[in-house]
PDB file of N, CA and C in Angstrom:
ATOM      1  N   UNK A   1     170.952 167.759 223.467  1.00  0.00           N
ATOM      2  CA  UNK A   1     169.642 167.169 223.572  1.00  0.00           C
ATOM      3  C   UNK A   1     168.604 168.286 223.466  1.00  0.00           C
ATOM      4  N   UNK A   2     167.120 168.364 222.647  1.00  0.00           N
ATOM      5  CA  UNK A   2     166.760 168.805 222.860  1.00  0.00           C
ATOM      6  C   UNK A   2     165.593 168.767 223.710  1.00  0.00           C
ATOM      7  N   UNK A   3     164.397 169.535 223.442  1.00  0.00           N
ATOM      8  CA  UNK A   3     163.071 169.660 224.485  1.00  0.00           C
ATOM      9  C   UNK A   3     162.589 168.679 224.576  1.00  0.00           C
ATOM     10  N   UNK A   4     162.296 168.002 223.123  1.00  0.00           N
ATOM     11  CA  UNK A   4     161.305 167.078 222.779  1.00  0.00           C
ATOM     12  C   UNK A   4     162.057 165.170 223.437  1.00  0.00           C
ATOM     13  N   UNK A   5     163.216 165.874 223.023  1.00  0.00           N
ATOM     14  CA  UNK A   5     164.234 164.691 223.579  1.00  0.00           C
ATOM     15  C   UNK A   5     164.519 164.195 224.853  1.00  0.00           C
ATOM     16  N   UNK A   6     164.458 164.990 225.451  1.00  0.00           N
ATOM     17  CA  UNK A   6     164.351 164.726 227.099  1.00  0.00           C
ATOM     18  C   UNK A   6     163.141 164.709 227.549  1.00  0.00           C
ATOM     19  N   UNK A   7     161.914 165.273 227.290  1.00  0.00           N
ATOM     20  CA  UNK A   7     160.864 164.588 227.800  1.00  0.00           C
ATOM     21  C   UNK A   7     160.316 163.629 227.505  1.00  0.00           C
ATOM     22  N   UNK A   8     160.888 163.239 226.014  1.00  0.00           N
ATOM     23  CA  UNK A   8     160.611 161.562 225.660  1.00  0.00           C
ATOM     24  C   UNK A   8     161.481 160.670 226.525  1.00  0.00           C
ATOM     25  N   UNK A   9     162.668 160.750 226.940  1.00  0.00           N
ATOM     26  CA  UNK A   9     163.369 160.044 227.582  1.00  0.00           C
ATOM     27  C   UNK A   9     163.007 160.294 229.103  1.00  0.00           C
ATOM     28  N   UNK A  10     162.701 161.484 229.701  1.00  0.00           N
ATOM     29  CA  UNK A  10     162.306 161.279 231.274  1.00  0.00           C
ATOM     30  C   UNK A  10     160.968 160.636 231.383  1.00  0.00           C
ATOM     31  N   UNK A  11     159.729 160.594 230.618  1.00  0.00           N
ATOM     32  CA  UNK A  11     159.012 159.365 230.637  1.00  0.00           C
ATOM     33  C   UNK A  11     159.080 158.212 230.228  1.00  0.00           C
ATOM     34  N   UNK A  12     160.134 158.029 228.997  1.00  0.00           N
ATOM     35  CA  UNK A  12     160.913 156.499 229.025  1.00  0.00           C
ATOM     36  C   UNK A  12     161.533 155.855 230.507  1.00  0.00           C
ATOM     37  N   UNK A  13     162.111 156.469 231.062  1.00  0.00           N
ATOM     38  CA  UNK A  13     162.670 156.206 231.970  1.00  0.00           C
ATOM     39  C   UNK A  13     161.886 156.676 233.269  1.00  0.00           C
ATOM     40  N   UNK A  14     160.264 156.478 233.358  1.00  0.00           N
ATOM     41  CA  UNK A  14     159.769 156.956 234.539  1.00  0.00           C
ATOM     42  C   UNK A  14     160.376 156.894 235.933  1.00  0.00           C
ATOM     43  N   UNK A  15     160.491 155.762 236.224  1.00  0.00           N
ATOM     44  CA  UNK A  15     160.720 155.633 237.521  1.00  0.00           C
ATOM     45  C   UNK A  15     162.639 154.650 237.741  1.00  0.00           C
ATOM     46  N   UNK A  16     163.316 155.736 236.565  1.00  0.00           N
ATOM     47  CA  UNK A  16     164.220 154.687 236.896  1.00  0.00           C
ATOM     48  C   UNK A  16     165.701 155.812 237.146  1.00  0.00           C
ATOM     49  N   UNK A  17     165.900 155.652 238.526  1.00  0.00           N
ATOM     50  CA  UNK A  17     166.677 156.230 239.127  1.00  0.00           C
ATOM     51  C   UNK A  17     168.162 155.662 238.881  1.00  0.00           C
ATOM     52  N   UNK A  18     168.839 155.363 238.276  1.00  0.00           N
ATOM     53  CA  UNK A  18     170.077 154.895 238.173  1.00  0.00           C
ATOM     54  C   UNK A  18     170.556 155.199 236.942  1.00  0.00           C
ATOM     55  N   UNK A  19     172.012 155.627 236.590  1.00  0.00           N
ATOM     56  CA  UNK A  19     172.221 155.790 235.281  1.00  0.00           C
ATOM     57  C   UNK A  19     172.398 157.160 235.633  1.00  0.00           C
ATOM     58  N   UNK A  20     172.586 158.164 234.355  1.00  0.00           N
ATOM     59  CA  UNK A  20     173.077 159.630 234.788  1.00  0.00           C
ATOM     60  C   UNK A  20     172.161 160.333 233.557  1.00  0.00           C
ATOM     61  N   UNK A  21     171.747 161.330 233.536  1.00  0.00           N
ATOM     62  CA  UNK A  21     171.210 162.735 232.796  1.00  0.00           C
ATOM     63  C   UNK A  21     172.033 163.677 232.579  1.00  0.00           C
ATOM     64  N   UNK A  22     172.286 164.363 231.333  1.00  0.00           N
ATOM     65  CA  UNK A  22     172.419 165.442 231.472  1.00  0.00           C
ATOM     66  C   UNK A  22     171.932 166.740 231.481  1.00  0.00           C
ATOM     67  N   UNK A  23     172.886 167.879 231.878  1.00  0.00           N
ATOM     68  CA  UNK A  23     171.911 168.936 232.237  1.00  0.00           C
ATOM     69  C   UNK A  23     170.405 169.773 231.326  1.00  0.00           C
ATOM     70  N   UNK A  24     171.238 169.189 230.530  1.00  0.00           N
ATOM     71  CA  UNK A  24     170.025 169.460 229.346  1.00  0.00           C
ATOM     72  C   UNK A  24     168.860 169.137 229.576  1.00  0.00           C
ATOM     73  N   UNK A  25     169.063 167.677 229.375  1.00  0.00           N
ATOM     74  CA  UNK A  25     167.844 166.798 229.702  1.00  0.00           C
ATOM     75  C   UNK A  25     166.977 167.209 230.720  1.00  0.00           C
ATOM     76  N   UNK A  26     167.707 167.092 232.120  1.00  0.00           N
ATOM     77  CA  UNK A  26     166.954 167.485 233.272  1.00  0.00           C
ATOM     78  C   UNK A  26     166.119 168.946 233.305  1.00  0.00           C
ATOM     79  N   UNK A  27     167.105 170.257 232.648  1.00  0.00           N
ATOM     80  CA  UNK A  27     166.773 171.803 232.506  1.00  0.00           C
ATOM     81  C   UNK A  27     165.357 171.081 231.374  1.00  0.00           C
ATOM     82  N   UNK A  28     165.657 170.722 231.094  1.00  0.00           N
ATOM     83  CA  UNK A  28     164.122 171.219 229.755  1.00  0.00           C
ATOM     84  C   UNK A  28     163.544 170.270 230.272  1.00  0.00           C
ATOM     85  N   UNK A  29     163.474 168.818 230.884  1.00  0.00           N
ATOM     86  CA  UNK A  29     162.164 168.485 231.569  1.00  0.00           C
ATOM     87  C   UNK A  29     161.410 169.103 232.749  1.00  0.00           C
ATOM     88  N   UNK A  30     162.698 169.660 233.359  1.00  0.00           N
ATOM     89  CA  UNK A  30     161.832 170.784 234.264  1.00  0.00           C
ATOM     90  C   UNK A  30     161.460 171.560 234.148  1.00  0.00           C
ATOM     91  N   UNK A  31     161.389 172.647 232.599  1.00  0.00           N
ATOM     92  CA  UNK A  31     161.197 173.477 231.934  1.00  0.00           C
ATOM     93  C   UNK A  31     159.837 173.125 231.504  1.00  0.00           C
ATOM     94  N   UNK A  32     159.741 171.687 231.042  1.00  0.00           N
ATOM     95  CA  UNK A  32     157.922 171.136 230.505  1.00  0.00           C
ATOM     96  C   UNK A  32     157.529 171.088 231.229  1.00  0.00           C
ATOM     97  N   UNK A  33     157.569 170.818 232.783  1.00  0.00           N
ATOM     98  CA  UNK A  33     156.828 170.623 234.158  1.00  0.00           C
ATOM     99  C   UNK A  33     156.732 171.394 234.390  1.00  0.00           C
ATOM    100  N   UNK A  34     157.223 172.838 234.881  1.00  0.00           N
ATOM    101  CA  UNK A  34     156.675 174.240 234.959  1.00  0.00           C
ATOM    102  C   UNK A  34     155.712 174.801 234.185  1.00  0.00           C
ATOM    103  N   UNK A  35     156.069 174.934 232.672  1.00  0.00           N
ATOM    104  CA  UNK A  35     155.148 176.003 231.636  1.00  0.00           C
ATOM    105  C   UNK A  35     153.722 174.957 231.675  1.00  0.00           C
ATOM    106  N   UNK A  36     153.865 173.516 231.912  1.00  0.00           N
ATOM    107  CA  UNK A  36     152.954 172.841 231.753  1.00  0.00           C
ATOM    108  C   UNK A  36     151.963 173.097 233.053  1.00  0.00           C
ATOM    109  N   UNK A  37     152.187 172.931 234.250  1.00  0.00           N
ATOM    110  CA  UNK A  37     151.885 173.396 235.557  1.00  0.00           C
ATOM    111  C   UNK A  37     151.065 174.902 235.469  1.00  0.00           C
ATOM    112  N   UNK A  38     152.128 175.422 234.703  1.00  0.00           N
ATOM    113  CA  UNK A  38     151.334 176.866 234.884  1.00  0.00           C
ATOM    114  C   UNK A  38     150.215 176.907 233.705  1.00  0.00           C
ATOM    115  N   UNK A  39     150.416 176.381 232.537  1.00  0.00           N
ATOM    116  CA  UNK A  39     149.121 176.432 231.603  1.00  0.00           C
ATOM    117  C   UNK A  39     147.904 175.518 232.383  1.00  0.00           C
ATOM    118  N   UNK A  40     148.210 174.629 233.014  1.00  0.00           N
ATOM    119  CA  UNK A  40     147.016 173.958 233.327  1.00  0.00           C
ATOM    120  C   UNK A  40     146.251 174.402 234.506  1.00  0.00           C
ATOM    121  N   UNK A  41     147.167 175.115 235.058  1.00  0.00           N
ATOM    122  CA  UNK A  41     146.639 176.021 236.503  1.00  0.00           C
ATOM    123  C   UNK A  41     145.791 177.075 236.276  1.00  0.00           C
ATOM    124  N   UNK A  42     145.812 177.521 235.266  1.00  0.00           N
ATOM    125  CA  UNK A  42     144.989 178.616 234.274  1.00  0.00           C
ATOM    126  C   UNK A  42     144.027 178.180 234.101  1.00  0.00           C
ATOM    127  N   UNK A  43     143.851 176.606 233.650  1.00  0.00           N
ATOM    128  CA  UNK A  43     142.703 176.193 233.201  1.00  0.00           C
ATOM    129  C   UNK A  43     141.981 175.374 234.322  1.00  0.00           C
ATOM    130  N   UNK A  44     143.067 174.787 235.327  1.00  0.00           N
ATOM    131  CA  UNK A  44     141.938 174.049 236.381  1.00  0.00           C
ATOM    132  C   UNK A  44     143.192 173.548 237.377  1.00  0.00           C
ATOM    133  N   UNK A  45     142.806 173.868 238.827  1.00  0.00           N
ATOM    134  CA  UNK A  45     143.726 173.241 239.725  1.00  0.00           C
ATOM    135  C   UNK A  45     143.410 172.073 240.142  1.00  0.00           C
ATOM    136  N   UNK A  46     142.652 171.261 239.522  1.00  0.00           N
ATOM    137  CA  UNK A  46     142.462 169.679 239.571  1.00  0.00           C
ATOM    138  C   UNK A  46     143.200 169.400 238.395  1.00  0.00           C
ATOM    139  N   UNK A  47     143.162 169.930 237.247  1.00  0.00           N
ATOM    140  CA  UNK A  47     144.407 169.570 236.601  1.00  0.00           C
ATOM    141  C   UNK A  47     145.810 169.715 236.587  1.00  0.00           C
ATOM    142  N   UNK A  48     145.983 170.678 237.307  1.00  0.00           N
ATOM    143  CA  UNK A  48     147.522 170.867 237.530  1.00  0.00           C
ATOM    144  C   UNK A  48     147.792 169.933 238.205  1.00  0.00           C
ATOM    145  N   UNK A  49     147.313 170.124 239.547  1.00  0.00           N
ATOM    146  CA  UNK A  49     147.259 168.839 240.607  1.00  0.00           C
ATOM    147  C   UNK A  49     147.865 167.262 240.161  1.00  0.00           C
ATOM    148  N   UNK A  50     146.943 166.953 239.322  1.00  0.00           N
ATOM    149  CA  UNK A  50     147.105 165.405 238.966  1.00  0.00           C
ATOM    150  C   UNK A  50     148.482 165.986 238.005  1.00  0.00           C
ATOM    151  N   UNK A  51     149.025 166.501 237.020  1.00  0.00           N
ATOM    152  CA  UNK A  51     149.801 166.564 236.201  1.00  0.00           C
ATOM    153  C   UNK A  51     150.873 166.467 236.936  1.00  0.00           C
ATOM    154  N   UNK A  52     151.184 167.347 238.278  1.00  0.00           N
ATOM    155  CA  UNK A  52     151.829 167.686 239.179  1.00  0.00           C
ATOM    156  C   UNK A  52     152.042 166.523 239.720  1.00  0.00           C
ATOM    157  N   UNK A  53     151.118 165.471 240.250  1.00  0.00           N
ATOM    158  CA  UNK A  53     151.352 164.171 240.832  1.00  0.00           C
ATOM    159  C   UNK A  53     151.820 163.112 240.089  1.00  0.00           C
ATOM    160  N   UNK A  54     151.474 163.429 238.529  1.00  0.00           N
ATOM    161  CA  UNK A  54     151.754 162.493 237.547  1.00  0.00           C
ATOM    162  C   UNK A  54     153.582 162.324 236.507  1.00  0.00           C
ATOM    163  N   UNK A  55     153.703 163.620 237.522  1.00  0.00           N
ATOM    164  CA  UNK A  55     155.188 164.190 236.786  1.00  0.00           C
ATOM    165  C   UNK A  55     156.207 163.820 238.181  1.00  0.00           C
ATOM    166  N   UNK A  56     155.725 163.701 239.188  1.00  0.00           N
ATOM    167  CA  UNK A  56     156.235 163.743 240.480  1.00  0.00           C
ATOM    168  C   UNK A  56     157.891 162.943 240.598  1.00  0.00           C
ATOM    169  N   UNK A  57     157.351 161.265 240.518  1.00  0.00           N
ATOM    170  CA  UNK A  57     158.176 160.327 240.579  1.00  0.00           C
ATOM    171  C   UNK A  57     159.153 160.602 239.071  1.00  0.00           C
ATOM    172  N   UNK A  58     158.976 161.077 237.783  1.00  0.00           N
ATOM    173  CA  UNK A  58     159.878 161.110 236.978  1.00  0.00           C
ATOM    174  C   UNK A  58     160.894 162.407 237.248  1.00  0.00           C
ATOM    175  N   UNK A  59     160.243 162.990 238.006  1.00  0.00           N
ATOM    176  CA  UNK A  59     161.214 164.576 238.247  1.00  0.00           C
ATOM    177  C   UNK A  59     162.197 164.036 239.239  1.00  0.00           C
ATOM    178  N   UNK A  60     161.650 163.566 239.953  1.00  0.00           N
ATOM    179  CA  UNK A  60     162.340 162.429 241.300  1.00  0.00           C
ATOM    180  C   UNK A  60     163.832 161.581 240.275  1.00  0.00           C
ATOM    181  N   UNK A  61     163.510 161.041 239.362  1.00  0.00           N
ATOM    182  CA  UNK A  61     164.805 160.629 239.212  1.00  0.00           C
ATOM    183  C   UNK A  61     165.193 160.891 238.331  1.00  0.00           C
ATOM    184  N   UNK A  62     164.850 161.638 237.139  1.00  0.00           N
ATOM    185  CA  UNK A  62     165.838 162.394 236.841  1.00  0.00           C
ATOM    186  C   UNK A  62     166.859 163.506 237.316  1.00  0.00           C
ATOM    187  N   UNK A  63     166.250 164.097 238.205  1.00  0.00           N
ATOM    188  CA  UNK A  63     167.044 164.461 239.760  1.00  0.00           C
ATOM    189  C   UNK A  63     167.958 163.701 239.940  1.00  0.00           C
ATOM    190  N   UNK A  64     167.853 162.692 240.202  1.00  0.00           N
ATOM    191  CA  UNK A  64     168.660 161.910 241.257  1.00  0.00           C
ATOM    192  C   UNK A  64     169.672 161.060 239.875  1.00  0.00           C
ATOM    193  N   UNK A  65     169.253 161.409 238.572  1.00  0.00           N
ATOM    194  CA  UNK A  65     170.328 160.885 237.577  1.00  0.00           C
ATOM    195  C   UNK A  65     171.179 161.804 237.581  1.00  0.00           C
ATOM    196  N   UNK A  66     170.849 162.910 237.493  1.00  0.00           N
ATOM    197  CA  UNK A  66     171.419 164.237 237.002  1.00  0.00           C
ATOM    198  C   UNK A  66     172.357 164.594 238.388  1.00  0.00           C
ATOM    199  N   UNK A  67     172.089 164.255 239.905  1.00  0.00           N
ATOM    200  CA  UNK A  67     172.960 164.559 240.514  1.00  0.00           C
ATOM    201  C   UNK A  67     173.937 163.366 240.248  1.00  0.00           C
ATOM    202  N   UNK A  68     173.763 161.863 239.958  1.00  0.00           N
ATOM    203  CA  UNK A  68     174.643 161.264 239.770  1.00  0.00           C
ATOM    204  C   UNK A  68     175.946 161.455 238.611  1.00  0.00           C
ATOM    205  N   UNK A  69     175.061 162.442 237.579  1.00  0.00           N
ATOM    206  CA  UNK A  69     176.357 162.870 236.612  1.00  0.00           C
ATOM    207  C   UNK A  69     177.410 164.305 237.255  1.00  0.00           C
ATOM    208  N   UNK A  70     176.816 164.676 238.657  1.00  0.00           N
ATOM    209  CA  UNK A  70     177.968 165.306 239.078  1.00  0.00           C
ATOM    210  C   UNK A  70     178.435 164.464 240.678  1.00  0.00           C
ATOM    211  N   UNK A  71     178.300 162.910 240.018  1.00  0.00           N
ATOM    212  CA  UNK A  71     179.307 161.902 241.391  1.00  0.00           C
ATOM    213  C   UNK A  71     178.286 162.316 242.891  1.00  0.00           C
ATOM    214  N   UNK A  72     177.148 162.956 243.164  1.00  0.00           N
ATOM    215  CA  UNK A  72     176.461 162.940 244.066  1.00  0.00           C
ATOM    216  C   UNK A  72     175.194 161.723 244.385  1.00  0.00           C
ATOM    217  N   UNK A  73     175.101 161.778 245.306  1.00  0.00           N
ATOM    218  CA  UNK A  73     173.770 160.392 245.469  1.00  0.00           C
ATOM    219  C   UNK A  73     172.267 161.246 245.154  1.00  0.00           C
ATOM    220  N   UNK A  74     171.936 160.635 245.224  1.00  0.00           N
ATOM    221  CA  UNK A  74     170.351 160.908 244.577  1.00  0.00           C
ATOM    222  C   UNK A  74     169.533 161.573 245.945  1.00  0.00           C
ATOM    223  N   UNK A  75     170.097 161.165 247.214  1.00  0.00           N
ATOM    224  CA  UNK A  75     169.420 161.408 248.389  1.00  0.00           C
ATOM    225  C   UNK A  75     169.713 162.800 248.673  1.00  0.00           C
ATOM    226  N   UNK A  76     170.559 163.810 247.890  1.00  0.00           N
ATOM    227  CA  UNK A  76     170.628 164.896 247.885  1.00  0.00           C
ATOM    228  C   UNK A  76     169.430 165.694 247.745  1.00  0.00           C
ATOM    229  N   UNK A  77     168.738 165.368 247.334  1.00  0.00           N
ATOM    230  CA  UNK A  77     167.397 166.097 246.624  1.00  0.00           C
ATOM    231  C   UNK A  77     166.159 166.541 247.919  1.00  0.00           C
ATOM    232  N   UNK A  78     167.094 165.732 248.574  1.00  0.00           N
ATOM    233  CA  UNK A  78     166.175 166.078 250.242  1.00  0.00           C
ATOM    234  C   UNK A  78     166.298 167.163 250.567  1.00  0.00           C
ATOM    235  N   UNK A  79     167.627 168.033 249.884  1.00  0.00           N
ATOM    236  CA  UNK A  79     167.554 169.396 250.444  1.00  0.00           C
ATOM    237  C   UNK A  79     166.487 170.517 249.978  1.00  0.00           C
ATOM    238  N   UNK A  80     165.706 170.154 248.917  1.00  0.00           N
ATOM    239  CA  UNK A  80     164.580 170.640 248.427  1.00  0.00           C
ATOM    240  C   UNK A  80     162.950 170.910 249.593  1.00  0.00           C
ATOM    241  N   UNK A  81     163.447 170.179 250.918  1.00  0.00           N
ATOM    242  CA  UNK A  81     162.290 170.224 251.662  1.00  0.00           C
ATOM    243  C   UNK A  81     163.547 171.400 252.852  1.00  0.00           C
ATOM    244  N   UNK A  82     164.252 171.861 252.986  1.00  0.00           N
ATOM    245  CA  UNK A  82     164.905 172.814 253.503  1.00  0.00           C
ATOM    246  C   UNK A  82     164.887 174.636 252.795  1.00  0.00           C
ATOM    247  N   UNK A  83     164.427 174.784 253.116  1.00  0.00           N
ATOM    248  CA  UNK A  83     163.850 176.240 252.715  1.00  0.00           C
ATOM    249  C   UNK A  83     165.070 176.975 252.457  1.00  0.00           C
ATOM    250  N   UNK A  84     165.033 178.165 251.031  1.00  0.00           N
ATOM    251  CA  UNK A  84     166.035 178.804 250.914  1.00  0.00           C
ATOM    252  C   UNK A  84     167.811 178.218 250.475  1.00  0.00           C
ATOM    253  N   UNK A  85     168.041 177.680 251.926  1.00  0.00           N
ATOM    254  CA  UNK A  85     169.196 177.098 251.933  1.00  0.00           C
ATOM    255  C   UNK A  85     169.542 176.018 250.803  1.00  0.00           C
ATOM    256  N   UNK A  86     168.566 175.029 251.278  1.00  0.00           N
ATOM    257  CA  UNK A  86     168.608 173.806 250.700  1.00  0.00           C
ATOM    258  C   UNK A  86     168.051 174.087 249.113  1.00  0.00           C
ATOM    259  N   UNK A  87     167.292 174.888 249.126  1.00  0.00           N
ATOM    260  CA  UNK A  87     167.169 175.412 247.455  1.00  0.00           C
ATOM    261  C   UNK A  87     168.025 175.711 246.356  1.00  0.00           C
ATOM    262  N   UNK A  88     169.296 176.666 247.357  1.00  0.00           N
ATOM    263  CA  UNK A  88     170.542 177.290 246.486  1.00  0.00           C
ATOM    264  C   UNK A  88     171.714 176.463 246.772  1.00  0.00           C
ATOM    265  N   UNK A  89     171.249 175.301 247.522  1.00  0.00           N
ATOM    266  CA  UNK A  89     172.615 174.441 247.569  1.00  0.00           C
ATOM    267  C   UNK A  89     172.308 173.552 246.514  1.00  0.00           C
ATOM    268  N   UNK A  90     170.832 172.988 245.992  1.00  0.00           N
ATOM    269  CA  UNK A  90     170.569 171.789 245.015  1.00  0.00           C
ATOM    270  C   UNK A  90     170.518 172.614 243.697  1.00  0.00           C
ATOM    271  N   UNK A  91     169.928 173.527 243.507  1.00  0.00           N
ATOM    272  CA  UNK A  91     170.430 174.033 242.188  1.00  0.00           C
ATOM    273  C   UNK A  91     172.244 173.956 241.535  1.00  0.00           C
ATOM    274  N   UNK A  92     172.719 174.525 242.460  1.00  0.00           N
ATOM    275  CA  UNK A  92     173.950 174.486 242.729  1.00  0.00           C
ATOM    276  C   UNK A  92     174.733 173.566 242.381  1.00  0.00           C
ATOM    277  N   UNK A  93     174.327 172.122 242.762  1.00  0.00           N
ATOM    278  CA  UNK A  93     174.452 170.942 242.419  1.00  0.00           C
ATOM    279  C   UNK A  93     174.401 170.741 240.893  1.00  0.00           C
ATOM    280  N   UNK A  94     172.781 171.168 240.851  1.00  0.00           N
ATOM    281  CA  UNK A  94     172.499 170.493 239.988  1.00  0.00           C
ATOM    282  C   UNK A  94     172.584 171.495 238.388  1.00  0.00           C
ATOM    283  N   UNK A  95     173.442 172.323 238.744  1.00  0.00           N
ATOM    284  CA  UNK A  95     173.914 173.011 237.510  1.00  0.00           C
ATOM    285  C   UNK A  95     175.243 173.590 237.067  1.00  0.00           C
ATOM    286  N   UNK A  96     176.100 172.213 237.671  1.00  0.00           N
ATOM    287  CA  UNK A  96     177.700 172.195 237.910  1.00  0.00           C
ATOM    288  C   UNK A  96     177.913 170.869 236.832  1.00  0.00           C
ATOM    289  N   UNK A  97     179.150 171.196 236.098  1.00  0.00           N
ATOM    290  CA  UNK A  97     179.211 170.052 234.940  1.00  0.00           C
ATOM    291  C   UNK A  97     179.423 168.929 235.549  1.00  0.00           C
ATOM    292  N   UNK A  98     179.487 167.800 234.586  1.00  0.00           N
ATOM    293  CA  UNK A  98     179.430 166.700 235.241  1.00  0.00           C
ATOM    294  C   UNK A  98     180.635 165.970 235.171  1.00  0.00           C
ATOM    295  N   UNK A  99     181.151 165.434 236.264  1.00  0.00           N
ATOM    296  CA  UNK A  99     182.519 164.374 236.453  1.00  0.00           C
ATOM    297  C   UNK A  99     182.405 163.554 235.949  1.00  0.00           C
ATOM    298  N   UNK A 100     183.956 163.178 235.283  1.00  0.00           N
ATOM    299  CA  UNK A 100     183.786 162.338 234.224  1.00  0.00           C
ATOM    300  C   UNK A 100     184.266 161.036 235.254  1.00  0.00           C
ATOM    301  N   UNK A 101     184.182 160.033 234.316  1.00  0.00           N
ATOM    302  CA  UNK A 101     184.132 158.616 234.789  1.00  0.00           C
ATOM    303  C   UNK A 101     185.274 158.413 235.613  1.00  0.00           C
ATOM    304  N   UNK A 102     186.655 158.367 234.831  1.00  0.00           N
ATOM    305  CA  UNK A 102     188.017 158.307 235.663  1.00  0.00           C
ATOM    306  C   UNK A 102     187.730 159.146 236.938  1.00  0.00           C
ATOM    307  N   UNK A 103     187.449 160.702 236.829  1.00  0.00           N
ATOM    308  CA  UNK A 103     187.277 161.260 238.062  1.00  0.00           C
ATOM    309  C   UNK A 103     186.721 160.293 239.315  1.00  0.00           C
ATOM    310  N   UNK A 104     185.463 159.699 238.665  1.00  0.00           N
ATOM    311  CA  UNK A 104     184.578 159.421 240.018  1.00  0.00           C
ATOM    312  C   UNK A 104     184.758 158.531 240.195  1.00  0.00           C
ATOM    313  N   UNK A 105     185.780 157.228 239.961  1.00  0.00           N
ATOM    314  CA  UNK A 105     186.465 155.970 240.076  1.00  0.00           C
ATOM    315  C   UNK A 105     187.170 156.370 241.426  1.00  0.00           C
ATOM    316  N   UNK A 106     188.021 157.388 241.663  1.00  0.00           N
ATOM    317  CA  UNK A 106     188.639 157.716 242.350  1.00  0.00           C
ATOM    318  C   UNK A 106     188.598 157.862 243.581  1.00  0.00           C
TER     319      UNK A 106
END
């Protein structure tokens, strides 16, 4: 997948938490939410702000798709409000291949 491909599909899929991502997808939409964040922060922190609020809920589940393609629940992402710890445990997560179907039947 590429750049253009996953951020067409994580705003296709704004607010829809179910279903799975892959890492691709998720790495380069969070990749447009950063460089984007930081160009607009340059230019105005009322714009980052809203971009930041406006990207919020789609980062939210593609998260929570992308932990589902490694068989985790979506409520994982809570470890993101745990400092440090909870930082290098969700990356962690969330940049481990993903279990395949038979696996997670199991």
């Amino acid at each position: 997948m590429n750049f253009q491909d996953s951020i067409k599909i994580c705003f296709t899929k704004y607010a829809d938490f179910t279903g799975r991502a892959s890492r691709s997808e998720y790495w380069w939409f969070f990749l447009f939410c950063l460089l984007a964040g930081v160009v607009l922060s340059m230019v105005s922190q009322v714009l980052s702000g809203l971009f930041s609020l406006a990207t919020l809920l789609p980062r939210f589940a593609v998260g929570a798709r992308r932990l589902h393609e490694t068989n985790r629940s979506g409520w994982w992402q809570l470890l993101w409000f745990v400092p440090v710890i909870g930082w290098i445990i969700i990356v962690i997560f969330l940049v481990q291949e993903p279990v395949a179907e038979s696996q997670s039947n199991q």
